[in-house]
Protein backbone atom coordinates (compact mmCIF):
# COMPACT_ATOMS: atom_id res chain seq x y z
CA UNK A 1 -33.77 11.37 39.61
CA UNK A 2 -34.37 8.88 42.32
CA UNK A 3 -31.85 6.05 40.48
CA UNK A 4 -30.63 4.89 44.20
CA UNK A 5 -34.56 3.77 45.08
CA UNK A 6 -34.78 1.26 47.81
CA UNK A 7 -30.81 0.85 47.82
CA UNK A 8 -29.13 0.75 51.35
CA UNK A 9 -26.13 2.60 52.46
CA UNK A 10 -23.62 2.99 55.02
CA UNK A 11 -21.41 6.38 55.47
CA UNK A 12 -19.02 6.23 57.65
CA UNK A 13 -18.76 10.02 59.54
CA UNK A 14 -21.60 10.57 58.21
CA UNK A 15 -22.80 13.26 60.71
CA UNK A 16 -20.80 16.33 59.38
CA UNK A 17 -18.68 17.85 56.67
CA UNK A 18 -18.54 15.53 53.50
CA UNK A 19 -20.07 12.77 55.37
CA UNK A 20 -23.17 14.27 55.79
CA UNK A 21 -23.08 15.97 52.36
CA UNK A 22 -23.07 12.18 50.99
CA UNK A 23 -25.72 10.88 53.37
CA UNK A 24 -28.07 13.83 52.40
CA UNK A 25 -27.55 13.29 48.69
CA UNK A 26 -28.04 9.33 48.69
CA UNK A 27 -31.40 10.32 50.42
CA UNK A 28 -32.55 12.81 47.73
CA UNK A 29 -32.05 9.65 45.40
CA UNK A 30 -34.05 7.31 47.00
CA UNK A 31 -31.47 5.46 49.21
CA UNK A 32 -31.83 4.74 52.69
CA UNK A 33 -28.92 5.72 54.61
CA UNK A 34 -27.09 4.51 57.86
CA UNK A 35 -24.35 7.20 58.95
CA UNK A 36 -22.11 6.65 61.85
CA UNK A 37 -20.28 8.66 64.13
CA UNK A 38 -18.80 8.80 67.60
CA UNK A 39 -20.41 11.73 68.86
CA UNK A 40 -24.81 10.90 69.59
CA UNK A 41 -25.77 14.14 69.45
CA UNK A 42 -24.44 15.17 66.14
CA UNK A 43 -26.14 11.97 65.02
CA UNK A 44 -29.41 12.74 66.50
CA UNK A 45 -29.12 15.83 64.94
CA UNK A 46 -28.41 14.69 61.30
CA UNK A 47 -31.20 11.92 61.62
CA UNK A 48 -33.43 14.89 61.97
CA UNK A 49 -32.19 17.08 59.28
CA UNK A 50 -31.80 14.04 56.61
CA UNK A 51 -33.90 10.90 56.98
CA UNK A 52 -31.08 8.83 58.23
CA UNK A 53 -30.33 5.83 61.39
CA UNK A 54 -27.88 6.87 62.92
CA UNK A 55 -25.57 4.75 64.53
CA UNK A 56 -22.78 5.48 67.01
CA UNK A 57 -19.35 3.61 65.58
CA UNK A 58 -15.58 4.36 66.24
CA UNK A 59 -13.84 3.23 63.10
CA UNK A 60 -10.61 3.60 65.24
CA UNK A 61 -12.41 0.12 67.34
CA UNK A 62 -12.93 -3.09 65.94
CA UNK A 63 -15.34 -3.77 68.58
CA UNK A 64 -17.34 -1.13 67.52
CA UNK A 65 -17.66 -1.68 63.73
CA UNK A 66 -18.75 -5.74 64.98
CA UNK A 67 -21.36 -4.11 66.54
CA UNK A 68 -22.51 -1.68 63.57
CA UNK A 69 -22.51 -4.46 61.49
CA UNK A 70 -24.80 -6.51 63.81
CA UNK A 71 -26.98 -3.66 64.09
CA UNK A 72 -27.25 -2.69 60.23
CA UNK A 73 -27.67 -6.42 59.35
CA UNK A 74 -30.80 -7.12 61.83
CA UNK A 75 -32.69 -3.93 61.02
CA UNK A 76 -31.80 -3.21 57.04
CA UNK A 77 -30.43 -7.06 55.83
CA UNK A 78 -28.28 -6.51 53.36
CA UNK A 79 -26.19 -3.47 52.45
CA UNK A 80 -25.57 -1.81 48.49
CA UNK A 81 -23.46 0.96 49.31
CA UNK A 82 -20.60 1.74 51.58
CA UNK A 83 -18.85 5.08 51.83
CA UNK A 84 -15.99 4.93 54.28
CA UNK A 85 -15.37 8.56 54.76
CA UNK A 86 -14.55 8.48 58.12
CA UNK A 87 -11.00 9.85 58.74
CA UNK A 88 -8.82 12.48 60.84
CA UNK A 89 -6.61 15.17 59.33
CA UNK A 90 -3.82 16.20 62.03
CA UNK A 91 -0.74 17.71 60.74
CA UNK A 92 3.15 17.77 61.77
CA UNK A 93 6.68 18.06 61.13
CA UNK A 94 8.32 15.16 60.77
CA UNK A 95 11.18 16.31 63.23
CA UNK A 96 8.66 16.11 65.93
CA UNK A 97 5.93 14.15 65.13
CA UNK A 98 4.96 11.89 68.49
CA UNK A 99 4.46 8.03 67.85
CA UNK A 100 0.57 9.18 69.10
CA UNK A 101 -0.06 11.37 66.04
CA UNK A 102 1.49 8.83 63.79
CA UNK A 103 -1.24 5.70 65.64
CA UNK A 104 -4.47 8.07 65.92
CA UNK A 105 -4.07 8.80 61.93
CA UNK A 106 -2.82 5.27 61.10
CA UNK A 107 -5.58 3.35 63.14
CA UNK A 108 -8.35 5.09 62.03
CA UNK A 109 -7.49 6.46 58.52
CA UNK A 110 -6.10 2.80 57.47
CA UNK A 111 -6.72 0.27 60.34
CA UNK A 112 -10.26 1.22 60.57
CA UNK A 113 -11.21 1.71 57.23
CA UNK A 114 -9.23 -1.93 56.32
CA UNK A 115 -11.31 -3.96 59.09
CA UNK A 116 -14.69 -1.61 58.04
CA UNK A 117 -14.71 -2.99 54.83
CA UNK A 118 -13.56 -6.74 55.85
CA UNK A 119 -16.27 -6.89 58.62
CA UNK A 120 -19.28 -5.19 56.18
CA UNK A 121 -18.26 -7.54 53.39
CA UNK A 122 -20.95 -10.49 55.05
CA UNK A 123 -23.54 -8.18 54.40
CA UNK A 124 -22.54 -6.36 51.49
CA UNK A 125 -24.75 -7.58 48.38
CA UNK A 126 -22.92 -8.84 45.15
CA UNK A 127 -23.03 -5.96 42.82
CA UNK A 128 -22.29 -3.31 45.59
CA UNK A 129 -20.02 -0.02 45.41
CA UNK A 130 -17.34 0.59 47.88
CA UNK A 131 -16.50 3.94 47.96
CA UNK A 132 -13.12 5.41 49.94
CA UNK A 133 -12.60 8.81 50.64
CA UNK A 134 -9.25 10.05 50.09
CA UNK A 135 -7.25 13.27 49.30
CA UNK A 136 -5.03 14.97 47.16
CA UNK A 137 -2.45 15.25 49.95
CA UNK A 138 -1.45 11.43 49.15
CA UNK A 139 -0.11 13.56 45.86
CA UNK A 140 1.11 16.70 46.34
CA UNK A 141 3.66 16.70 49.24
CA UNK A 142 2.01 19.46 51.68
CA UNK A 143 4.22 20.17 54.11
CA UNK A 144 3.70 18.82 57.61
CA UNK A 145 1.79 16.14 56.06
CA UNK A 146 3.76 13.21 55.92
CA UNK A 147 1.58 10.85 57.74
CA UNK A 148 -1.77 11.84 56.91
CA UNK A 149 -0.40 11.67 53.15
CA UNK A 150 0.81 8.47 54.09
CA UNK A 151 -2.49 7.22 55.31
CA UNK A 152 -4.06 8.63 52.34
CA UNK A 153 -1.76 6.88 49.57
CA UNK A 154 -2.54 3.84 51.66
CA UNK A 155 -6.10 3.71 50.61
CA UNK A 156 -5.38 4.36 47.41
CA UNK A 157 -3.11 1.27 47.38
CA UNK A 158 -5.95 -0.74 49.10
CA UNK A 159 -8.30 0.66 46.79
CA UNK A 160 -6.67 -1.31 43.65
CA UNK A 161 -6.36 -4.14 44.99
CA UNK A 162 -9.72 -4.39 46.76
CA UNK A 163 -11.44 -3.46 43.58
CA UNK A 164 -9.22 -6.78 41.98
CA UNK A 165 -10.22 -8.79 44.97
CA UNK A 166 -13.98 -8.40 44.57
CA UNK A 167 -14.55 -8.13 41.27
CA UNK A 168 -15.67 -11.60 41.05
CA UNK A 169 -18.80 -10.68 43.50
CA UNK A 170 -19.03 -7.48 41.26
CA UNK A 171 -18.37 -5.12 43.90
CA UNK A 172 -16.85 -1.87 42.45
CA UNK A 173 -14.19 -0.25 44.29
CA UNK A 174 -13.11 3.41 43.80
CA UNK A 175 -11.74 6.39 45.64
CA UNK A 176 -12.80 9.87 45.69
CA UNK A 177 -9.90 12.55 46.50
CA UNK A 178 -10.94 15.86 47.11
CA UNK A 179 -8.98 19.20 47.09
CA UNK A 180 -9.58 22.04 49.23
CA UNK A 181 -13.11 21.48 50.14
CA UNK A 182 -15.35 24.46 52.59
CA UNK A 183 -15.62 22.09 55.74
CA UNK A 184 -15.05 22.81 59.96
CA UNK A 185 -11.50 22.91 60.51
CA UNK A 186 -10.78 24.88 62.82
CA UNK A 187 -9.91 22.80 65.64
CA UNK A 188 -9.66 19.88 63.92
CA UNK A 189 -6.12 20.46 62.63
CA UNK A 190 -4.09 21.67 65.13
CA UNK A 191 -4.26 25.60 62.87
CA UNK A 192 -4.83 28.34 64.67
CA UNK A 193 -8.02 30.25 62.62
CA UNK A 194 -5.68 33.07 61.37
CA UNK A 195 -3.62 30.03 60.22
CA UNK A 196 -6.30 28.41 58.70
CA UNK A 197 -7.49 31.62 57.06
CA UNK A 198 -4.08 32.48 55.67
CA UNK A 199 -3.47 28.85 53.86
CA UNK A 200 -6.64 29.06 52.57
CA UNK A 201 -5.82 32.47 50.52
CA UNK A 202 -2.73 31.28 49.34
CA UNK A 203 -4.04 27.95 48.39
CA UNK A 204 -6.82 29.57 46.79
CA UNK A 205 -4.48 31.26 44.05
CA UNK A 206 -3.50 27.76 42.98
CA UNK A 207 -6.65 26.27 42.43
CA UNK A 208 -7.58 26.51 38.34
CA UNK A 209 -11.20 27.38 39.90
CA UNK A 210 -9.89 29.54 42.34
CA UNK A 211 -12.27 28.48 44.99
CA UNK A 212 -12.56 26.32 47.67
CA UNK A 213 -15.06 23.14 46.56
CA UNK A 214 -18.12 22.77 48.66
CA UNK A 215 -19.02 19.59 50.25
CA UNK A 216 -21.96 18.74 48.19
CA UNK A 217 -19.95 19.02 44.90
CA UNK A 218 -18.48 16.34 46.61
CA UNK A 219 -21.08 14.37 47.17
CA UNK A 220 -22.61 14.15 43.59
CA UNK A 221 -19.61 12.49 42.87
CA UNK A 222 -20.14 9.62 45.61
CA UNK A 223 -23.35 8.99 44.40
CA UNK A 224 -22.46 8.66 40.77
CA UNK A 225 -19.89 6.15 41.60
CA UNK A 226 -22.82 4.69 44.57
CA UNK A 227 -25.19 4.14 41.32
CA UNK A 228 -25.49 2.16 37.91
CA UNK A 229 -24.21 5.34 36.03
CA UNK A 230 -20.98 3.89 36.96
CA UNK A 231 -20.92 0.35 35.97
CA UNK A 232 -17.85 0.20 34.15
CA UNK A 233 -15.80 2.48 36.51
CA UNK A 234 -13.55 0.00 39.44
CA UNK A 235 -10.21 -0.02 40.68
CA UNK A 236 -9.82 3.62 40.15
CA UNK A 237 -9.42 7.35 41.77
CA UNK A 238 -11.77 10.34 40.93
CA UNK A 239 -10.26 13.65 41.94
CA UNK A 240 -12.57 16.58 43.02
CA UNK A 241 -9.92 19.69 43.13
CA UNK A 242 -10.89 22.70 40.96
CA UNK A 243 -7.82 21.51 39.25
CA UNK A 244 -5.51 21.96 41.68
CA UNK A 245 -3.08 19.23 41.28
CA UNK A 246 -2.48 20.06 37.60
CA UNK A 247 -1.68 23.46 38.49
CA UNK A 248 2.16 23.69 38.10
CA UNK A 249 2.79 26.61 36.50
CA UNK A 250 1.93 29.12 39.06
């Protein structure tokens, strides 16, 4: 059912994992899609795969978002939905965590995704869904977390009071957390692959589902709080874990 016809939307990262699980979903219901990314190849790539402009953006750079918003206003107008889903996941003790792992999360996880919305606002139509993506590690306590948690409760602070700030334009608001989700890590959190591969087992006994999510299970979820089905539903967090976070017993 194409109930996102002729609506446009921005994802943020929108050229792997999540990101581009979103953008291709919003396509398949009739939105057009802009989905950013630092690296031009990997956007390239994804505007081939999905129907999408991509547009080279580095949340982390409030230079950079000026000029996505310039270049989404003069070629689509005005904007319906906005996924901010760009983010970085890094993880360390708090005994030895450097002041540059605790400024590369902050400024793009919170900075970035603050001044994203601010400076997309202009061109955001009245009526629009803003959409954060979050995680259940702003919950659970996962060791070696502390600041990606941090930047992760952050948003979901921002996301209440946003959602109370625009309501009078009728912009909805919400935040999507997701549990263990089947993405590219390796590399991306400082975990060896053997590391990786061993949290994943054990994690996988606490999961209700016992299974990692996939990114597109994900994505239905954006795009039912992108569209109308969700009219009523602001201000608030939807979390996608296989019912992890319940899981206490175990």
């Amino acid at each position: 059912m194409k109930n996102l016809e002729n609506k446009v939307a921005i994802v943020t990262g929108g050229n792997s994992g999540i990101g581009y699980a979103a953008a291709a979903d919003l396509v398949s219901k009739g939105a057009k899609v802009i989905v950013t990314g630092r690296n031009k190849e990997a956007l390239t790539k994804a505007e081939t795969e999905l129907n999408v402009t991509g547009i080279v953006a580095d949340q982390s750079d409030l230079k950079s978002i000026d000029n996505l918003v310039d270049q989404v206003k003069a070629k689509f107008g005005k904007v319906d939905i906005l996924f901010v889903n760009a983010g970085v996941a890094a993880f360390a003790p708090v005994d030895s965590a450097s002041e540059e792992h605790y400024d590369s999360i902050m400024n793009i996880n919170v900075k970035g995704l603050y001044f994203t919305v601010q400076k997309v606002l202009p061109i955001l139509n009245d009526g629009a869904s803003i959409i954060f993506n979050t995680s259940v590690n702003a919950h659970v306590g996962m060791l070696n977390s502390s600041v990606y948690a941090a930047s992760k409760a952050a948003v979901l602070s921002l996301n209440k009071v946003f959602a109370a700030e625009l309501a009078p334009r009728k912009i909805r608001v919400n935040a999507v957390s997701p549990g263990p989700i089947e993405t590219p890590l390796y590399g991306k959190v400082g975990l060896e692959k053997e590391e990786v591969e061993g949290f994943g087992a054990a994690l996988g006994q606490k999961i209700l589902l016992k299974r990692f999510g996939q990114a597109s299970e994900v994505a239905k979820t954006i795009s039912f709080l992108a569209s109308d089905d969700s009219s009523f539903i602001t201000g608030t967090e939807i979390v996608v874990d296989g019912g992890l976070t319940v899981n206490t017993v175990l």
